[in-house]
C-alpha atoms as a PDB file:
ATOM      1  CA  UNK A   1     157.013   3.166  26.466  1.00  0.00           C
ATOM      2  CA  UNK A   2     153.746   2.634  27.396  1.00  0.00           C
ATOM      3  CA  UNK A   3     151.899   5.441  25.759  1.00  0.00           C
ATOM      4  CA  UNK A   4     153.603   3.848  22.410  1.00  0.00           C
ATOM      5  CA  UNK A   5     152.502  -0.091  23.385  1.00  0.00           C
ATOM      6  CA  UNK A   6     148.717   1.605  23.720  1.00  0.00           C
ATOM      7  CA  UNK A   7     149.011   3.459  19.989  1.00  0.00           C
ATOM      8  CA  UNK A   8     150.361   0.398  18.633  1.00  0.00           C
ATOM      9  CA  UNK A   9     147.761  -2.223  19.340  1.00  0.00           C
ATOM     10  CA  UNK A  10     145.190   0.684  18.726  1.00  0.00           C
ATOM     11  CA  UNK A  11     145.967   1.206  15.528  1.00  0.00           C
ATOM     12  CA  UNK A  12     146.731  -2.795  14.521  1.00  0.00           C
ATOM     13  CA  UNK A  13     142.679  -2.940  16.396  1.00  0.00           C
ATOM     14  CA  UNK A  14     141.719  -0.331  13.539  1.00  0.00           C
ATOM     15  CA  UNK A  15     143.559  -2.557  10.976  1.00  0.00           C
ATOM     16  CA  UNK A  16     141.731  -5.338  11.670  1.00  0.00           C
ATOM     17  CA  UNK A  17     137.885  -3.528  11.540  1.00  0.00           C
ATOM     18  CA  UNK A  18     139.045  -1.546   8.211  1.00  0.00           C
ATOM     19  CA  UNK A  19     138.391   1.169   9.558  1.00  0.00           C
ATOM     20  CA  UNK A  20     140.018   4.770   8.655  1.00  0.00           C
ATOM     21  CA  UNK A  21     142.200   5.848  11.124  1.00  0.00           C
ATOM     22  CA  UNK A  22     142.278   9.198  12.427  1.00  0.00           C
ATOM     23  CA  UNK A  23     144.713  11.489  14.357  1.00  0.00           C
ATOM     24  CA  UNK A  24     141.973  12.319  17.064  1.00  0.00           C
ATOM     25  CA  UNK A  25     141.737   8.376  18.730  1.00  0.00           C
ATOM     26  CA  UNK A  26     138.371   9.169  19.774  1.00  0.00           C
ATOM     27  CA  UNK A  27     136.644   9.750  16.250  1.00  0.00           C
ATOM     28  CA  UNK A  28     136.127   7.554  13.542  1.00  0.00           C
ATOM     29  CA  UNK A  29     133.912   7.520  10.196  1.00  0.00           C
ATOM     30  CA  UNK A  30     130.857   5.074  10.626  1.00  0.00           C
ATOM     31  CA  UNK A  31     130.279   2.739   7.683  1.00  0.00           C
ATOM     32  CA  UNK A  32     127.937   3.258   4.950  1.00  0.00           C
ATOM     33  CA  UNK A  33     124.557   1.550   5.304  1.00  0.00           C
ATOM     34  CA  UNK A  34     124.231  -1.344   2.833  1.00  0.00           C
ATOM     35  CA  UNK A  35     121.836  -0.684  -0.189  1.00  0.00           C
ATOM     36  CA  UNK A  36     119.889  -3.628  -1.518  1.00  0.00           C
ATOM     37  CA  UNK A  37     118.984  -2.966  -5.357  1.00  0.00           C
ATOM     38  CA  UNK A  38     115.754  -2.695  -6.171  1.00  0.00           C
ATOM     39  CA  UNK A  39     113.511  -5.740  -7.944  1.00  0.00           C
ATOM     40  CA  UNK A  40     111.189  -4.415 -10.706  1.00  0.00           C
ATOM     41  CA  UNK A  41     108.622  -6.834 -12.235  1.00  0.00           C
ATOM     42  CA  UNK A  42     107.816  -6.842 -16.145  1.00  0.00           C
ATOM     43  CA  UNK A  43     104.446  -7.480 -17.274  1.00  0.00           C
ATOM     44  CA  UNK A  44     106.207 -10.070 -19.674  1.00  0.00           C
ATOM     45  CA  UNK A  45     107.137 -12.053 -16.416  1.00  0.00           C
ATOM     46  CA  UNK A  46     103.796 -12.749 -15.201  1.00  0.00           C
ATOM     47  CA  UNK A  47     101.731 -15.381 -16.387  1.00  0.00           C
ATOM     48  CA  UNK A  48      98.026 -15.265 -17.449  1.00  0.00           C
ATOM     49  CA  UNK A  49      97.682 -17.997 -19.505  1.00  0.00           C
ATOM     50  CA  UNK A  50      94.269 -18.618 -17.133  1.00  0.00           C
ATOM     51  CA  UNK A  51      92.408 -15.789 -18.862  1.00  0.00           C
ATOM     52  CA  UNK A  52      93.279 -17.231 -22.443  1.00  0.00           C
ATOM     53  CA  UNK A  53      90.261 -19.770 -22.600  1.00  0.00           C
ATOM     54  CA  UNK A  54      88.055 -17.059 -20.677  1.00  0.00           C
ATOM     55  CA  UNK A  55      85.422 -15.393 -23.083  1.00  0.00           C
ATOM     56  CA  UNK A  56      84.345 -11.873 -21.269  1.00  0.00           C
ATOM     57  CA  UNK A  57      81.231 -11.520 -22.934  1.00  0.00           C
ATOM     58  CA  UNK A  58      79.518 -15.116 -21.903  1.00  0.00           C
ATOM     59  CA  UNK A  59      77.339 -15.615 -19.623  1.00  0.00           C
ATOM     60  CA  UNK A  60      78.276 -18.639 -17.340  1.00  0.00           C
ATOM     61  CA  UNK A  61      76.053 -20.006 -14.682  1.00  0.00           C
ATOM     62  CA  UNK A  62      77.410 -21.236 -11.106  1.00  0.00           C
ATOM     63  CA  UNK A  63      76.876 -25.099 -10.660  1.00  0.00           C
ATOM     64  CA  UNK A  64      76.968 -25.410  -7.147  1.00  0.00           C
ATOM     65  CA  UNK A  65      78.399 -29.676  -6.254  1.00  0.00           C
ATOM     66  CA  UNK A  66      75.789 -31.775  -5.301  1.00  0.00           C
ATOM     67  CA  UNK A  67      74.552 -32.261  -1.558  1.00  0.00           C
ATOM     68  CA  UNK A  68      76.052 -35.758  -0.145  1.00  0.00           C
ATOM     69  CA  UNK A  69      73.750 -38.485   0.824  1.00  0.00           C
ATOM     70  CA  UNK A  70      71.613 -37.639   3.759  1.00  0.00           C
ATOM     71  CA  UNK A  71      72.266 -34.233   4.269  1.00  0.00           C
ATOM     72  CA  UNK A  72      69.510 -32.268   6.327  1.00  0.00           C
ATOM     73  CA  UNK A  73      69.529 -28.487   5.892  1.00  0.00           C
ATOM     74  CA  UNK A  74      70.174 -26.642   8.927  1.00  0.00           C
ATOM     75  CA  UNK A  75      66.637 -24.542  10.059  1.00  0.00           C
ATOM     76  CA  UNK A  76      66.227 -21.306   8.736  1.00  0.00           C
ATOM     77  CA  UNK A  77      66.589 -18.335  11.579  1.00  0.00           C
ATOM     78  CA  UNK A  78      62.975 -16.954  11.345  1.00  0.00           C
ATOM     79  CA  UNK A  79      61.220 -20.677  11.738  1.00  0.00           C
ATOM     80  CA  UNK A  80      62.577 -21.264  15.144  1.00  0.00           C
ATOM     81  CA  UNK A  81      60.439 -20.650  18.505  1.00  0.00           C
ATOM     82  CA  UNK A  82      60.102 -17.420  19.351  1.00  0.00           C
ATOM     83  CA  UNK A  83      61.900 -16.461  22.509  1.00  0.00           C
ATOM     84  CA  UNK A  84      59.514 -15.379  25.300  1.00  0.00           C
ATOM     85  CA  UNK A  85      59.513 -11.549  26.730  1.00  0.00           C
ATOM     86  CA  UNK A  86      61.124 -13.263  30.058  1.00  0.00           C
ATOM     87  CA  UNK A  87      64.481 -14.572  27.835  1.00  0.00           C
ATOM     88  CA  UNK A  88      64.551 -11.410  25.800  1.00  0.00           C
ATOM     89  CA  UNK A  89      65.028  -9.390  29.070  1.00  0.00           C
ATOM     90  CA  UNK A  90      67.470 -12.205  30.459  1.00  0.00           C
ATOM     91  CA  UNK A  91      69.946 -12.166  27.241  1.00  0.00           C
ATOM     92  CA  UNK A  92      69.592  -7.883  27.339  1.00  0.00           C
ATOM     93  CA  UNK A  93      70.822  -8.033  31.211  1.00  0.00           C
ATOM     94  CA  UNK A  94      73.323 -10.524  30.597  1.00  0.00           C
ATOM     95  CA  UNK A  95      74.503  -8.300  27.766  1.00  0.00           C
ATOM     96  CA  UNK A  96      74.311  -4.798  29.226  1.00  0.00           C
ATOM     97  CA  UNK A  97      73.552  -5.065  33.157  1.00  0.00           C
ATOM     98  CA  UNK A  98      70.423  -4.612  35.094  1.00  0.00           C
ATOM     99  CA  UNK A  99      67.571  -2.553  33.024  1.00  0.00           C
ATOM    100  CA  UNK A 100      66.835   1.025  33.179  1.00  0.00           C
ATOM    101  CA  UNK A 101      63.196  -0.076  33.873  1.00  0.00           C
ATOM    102  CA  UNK A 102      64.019  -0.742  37.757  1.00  0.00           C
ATOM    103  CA  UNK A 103      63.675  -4.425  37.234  1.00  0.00           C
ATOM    104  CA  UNK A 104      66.279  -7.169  37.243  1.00  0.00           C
ATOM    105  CA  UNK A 105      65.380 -10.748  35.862  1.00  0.00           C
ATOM    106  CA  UNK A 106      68.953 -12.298  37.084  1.00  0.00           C
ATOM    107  CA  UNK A 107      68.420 -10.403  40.769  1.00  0.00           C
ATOM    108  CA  UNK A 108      70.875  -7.496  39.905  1.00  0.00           C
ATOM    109  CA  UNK A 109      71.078  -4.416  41.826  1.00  0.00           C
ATOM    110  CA  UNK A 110      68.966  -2.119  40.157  1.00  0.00           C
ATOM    111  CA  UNK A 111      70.790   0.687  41.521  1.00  0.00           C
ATOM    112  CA  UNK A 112      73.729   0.035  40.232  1.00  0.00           C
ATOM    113  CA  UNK A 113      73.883   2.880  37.598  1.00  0.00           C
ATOM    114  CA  UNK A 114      73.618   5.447  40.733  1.00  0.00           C
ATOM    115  CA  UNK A 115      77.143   5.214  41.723  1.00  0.00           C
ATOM    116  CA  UNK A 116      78.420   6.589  38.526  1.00  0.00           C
ATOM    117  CA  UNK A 117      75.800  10.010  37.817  1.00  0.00           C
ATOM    118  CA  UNK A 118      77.775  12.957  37.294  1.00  0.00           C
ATOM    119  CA  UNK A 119      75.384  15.175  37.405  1.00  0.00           C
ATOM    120  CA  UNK A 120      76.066  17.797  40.426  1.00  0.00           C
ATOM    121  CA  UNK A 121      74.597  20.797  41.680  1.00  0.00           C
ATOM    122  CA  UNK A 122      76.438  23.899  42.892  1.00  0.00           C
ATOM    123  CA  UNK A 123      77.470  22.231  46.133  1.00  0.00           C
ATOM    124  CA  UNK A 124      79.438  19.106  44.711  1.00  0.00           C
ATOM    125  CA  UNK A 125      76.406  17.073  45.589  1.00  0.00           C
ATOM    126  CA  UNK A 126      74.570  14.371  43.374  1.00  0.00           C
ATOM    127  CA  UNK A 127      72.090  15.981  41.485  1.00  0.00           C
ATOM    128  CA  UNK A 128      69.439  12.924  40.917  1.00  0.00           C
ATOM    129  CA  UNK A 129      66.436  13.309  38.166  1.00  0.00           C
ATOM    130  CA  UNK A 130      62.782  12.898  39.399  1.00  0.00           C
ATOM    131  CA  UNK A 131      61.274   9.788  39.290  1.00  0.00           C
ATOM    132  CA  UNK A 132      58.681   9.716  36.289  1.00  0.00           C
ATOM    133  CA  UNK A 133      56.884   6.876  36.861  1.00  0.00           C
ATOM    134  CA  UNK A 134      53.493   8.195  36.121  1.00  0.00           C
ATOM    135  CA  UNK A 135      52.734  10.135  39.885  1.00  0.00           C
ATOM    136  CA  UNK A 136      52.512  13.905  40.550  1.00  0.00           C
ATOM    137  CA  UNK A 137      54.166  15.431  44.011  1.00  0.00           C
ATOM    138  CA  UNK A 138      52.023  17.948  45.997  1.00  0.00           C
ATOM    139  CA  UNK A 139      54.092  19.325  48.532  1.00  0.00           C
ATOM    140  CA  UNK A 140      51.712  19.953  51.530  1.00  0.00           C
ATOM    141  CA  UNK A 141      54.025  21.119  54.218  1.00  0.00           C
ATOM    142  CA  UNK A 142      57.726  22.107  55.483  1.00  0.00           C
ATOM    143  CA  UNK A 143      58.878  23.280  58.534  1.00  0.00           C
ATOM    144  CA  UNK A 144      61.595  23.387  60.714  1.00  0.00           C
ATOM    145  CA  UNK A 145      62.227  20.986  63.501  1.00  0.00           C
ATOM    146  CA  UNK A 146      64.749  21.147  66.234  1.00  0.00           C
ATOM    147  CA  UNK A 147      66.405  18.411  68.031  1.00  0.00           C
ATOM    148  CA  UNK A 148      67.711  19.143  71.642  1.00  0.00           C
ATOM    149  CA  UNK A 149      71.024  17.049  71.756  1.00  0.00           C
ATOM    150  CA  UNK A 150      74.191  17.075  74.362  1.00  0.00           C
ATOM    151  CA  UNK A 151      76.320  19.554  72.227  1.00  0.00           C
ATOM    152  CA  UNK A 152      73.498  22.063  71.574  1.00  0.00           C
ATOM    153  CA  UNK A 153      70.234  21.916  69.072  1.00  0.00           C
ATOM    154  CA  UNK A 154      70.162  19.602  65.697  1.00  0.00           C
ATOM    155  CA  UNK A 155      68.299  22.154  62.969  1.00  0.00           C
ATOM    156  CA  UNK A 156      66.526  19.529  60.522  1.00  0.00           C
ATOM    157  CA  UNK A 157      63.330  20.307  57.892  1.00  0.00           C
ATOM    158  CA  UNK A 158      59.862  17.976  58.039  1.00  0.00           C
ATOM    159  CA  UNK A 159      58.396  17.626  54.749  1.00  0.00           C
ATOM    160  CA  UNK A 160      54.826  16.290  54.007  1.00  0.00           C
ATOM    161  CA  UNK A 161      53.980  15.175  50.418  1.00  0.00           C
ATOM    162  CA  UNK A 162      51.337  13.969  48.912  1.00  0.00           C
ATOM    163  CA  UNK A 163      51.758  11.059  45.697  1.00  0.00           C
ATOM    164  CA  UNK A 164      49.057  10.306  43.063  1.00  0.00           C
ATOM    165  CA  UNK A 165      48.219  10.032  39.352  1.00  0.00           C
ATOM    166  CA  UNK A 166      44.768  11.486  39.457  1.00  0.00           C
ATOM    167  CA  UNK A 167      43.213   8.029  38.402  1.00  0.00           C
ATOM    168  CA  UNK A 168      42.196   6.904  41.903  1.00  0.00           C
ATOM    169  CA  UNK A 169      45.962   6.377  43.342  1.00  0.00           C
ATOM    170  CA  UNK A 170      46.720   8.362  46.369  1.00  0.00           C
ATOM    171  CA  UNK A 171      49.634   8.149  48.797  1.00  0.00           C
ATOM    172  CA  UNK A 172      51.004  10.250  51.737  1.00  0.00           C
ATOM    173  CA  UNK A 173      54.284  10.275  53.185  1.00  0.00           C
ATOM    174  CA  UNK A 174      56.642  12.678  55.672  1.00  0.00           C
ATOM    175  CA  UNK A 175      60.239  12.456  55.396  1.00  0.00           C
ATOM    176  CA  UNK A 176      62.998  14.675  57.280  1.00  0.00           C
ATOM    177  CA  UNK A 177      66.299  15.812  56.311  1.00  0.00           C
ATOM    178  CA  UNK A 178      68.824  19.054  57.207  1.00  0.00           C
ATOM    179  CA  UNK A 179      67.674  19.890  53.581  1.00  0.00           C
ATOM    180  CA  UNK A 180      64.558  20.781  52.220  1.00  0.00           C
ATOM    181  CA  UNK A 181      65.412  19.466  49.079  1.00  0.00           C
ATOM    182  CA  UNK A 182      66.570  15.972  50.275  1.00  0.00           C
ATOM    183  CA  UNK A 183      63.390  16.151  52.941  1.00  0.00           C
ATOM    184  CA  UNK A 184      61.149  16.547  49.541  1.00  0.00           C
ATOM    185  CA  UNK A 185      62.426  13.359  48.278  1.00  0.00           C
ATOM    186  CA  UNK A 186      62.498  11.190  51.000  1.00  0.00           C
ATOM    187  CA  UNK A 187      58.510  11.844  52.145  1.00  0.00           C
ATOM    188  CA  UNK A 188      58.155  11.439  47.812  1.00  0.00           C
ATOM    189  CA  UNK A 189      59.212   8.245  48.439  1.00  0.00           C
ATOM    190  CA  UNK A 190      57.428   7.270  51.874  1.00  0.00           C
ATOM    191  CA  UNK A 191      54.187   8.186  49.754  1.00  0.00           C
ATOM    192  CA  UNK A 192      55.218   5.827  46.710  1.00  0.00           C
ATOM    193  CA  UNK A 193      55.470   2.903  50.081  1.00  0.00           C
ATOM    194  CA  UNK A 194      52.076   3.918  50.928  1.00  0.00           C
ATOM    195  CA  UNK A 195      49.825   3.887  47.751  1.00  0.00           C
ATOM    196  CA  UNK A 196      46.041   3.186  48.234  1.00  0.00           C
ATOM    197  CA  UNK A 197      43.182   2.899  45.787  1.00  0.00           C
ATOM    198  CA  UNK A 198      40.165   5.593  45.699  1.00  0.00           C
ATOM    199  CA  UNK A 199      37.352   3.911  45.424  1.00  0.00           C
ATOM    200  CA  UNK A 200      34.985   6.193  42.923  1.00  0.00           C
ATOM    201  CA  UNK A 201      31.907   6.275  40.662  1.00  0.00           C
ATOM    202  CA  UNK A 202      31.707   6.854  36.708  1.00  0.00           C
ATOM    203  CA  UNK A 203      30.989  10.753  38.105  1.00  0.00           C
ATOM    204  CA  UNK A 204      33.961  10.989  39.571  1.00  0.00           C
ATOM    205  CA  UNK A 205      33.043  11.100  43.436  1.00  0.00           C
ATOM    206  CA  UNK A 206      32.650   8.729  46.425  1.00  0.00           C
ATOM    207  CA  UNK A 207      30.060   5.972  46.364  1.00  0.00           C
ATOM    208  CA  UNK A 208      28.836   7.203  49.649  1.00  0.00           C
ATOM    209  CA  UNK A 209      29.670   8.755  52.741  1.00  0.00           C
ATOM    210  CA  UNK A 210      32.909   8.015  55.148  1.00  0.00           C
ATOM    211  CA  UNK A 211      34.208   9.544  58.233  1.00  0.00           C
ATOM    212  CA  UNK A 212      37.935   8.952  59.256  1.00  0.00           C
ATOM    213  CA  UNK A 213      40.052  10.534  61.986  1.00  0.00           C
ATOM    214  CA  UNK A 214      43.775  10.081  62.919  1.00  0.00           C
ATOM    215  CA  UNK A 215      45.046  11.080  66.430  1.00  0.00           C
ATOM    216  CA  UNK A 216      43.097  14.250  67.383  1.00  0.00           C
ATOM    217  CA  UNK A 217      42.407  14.972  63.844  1.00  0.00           C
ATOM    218  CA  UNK A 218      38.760  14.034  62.214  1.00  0.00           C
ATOM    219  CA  UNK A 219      37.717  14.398  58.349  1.00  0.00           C
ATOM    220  CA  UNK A 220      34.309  14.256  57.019  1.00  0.00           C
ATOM    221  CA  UNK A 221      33.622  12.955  53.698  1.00  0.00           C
ATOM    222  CA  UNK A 222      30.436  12.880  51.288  1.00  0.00           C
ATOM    223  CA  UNK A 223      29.682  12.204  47.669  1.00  0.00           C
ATOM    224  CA  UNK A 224      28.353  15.545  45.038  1.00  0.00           C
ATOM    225  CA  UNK A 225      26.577  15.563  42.501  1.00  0.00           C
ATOM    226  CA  UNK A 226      28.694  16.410  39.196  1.00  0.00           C
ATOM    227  CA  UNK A 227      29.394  19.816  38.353  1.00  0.00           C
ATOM    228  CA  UNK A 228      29.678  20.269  42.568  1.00  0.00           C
ATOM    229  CA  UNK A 229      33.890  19.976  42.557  1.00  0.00           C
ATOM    230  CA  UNK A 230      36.091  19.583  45.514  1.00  0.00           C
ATOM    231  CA  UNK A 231      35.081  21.810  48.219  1.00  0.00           C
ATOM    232  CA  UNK A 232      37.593  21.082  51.206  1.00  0.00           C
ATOM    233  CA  UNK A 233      40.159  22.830  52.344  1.00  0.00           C
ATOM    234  CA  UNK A 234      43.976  22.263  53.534  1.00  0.00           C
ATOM    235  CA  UNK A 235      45.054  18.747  53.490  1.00  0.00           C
ATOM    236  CA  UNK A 236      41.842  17.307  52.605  1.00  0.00           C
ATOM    237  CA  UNK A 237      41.967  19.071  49.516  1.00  0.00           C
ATOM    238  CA  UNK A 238      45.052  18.230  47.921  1.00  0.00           C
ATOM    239  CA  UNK A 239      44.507  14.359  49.098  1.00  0.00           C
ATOM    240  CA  UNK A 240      41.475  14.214  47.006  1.00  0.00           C
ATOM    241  CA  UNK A 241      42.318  16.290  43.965  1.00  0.00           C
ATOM    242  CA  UNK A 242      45.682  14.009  43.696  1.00  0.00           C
ATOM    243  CA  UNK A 243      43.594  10.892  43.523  1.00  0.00           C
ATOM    244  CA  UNK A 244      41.333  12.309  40.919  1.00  0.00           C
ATOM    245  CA  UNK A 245      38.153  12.798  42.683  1.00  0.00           C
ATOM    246  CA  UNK A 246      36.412  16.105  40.994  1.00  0.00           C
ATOM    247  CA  UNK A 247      33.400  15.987  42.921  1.00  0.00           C
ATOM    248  CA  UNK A 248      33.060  16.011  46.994  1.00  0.00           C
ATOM    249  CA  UNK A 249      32.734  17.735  49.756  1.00  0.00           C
ATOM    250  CA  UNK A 250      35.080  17.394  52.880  1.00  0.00           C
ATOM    251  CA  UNK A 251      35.218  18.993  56.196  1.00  0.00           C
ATOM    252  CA  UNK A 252      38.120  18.666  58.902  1.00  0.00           C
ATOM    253  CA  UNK A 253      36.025  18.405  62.432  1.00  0.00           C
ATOM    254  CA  UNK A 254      38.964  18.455  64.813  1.00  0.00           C
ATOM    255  CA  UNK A 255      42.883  19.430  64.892  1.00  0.00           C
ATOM    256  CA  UNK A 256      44.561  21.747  61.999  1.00  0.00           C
ATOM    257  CA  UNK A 257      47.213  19.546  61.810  1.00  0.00           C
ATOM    258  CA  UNK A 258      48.473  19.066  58.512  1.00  0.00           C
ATOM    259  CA  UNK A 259      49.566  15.644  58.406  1.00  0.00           C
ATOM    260  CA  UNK A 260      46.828  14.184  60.711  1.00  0.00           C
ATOM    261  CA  UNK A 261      44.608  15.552  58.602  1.00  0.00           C
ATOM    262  CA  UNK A 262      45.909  14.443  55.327  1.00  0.00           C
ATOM    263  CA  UNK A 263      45.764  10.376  56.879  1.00  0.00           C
ATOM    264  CA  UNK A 264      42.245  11.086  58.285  1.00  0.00           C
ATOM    265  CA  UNK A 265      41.151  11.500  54.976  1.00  0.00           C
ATOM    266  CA  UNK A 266      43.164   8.071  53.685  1.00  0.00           C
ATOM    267  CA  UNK A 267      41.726   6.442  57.076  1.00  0.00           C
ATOM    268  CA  UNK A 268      38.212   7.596  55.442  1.00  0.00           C
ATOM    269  CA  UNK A 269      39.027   6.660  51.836  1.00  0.00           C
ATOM    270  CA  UNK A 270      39.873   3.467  53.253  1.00  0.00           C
ATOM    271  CA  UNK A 271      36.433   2.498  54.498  1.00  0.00           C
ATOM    272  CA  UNK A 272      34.681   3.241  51.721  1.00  0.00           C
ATOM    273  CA  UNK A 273      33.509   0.091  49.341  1.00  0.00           C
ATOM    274  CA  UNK A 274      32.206  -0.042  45.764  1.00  0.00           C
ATOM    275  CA  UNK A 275      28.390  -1.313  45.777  1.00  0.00           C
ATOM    276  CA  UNK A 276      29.467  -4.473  43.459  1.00  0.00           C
ATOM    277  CA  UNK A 277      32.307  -5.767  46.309  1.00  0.00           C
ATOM    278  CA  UNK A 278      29.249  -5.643  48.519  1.00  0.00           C
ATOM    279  CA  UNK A 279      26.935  -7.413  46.350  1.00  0.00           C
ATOM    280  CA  UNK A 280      30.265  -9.994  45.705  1.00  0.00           C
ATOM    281  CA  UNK A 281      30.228 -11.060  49.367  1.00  0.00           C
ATOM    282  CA  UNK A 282      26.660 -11.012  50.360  1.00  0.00           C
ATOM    283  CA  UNK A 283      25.753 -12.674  46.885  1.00  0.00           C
ATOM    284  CA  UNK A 284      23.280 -10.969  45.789  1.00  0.00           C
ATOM    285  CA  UNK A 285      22.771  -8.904  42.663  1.00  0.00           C
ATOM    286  CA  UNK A 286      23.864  -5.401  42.930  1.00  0.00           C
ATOM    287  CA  UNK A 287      20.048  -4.303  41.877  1.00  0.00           C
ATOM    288  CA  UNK A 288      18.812  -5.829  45.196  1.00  0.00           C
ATOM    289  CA  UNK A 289      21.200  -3.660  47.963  1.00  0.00           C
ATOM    290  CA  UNK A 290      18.646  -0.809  47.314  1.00  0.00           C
ATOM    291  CA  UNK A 291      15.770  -2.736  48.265  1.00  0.00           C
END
């Protein structure tokens, strides 16, 4: 009775939603999708009655409406002020972050950028590019160093490196590291810290002689006449050559220490004055410190 109920009211459902039905209850045929006809335009249906006055072949001229009473023309762009080097560089950061030049005019971080090289070496580490800012590296010493710690000995590398761009700057700076490599760059940069200026004459040498010394080590310096060169040796050598000088003579008097010896010789450079800074504070004219 109540399997024929259920049919019943099934099929009167079906009825109702015109629907075919079918002797399996749980299929039926879907309806078709509903078609709109398609609207197709005549060129008789549109109207260009515009173009009937229009003569192709004249020439007409625009006749722009005129300006209203009191109307001031905005400035042209090229006869404003000119925006100073300092805004420029303020408008570029504000735009695009700190500058590439290692200089921020809004006091960004400069070294911003170096959290996102990709550059890596065959360990995984950051590879970073050398520093071109006009200077040439001399590397005047590595060795090994040992560090005598609770759990045993602490194997590290001490590098000495000598800065300059042969033009009368000169620096020298040590840095240490458990790489040679990393202990390179960190005394590259102690030297860039510790720039000095050579003083030198139009022949390229000292403007007289200087003696410096630094712990137990002692450098002699002297001007040559040109054509002489650089005869020194060790540190002394490679000090003097980075700053440019092409003629002088230098002689280490005491230790053999590489480093002492290369800051003897900035202790010396140091102490020596041009003849016009003289004549400047004694004031007098350069022509009478001879007499």
């Amino acid at each position: 009775m109540a399997a024929s109920l259920t049919s019943s009211l099934s099929a009167l459902s079906l009825r109702r939603l015109s629907l075919p039905i079918h002797h399996n209850p749980t299929s039926f045929a879907l309806p078709k999708p509903l078609t709109f006809p398609s609207i197709k335009t005549h060129a008789a249906d549109i109207d260009t009655t515009f173009f009937d006055n229009v003569d192709p072949d004249e020439i007409t001229t625009f006749d722009p409406p005129e300006k209203p009473e009191g109307f001031v023309e905005p400035p042209s762009f090229d006869e404003g002020p000119q925006e100073t080097e300092e805004q420029i560089a303020r408008a570029y950061e504000e735009l695009y972050g700190p500058a590439y030049s290692g200089e921020s005019v809004l006091g960004n971080d400069v070294y911003v950028m170096d959290s996102k090289v990709k550059k890596t070496s065959s360990f995984g580490k950051v590879k970073k590019d050398k520093i071109r800012d006009g200077f040439e590296e001399r590397v005047v010493q590595v060795r090994r160093v040992t560090k005598v710690v609770k759990g045993g000995k602490q194997l590290h590398f001490r590098a000495v490196v000598v800065v300059g761009d042969k033009k009368g700057q000169v620096g020298v700076g040590v840095g240490k590291a458990k790489e040679v490599v990393a202990a390179v760059q960190k005394s590259a940069t102690n030297a860039r810290r510790n720039i000095i200026t050579v003083p030198m004459t139009k022949y390229l040498t000292f403007p007289h002689r200087s003696d410096g010394d630094y712990g137990a080590a002692k450098v002699m310096l002297r001007p040559a006449s040109p054509g002489t060169g650089v005869i020194a040796g060790g540190a002394v050598r490679i000090v003097l050559e980075m700053a440019g000088v092409e003629n002088a003579l230098g002689k280490q008097l005491g230790s053999n220490n590489a480093l002492n010896n290369a800051r003897a010789t900035v202790v010396a450079v140091q102490q020596m004055r041009q003849f016009s800074e003289v004549a400047r504070e004694r004031g007098i004219p350069m022509e009478e410190l001879w007499k």
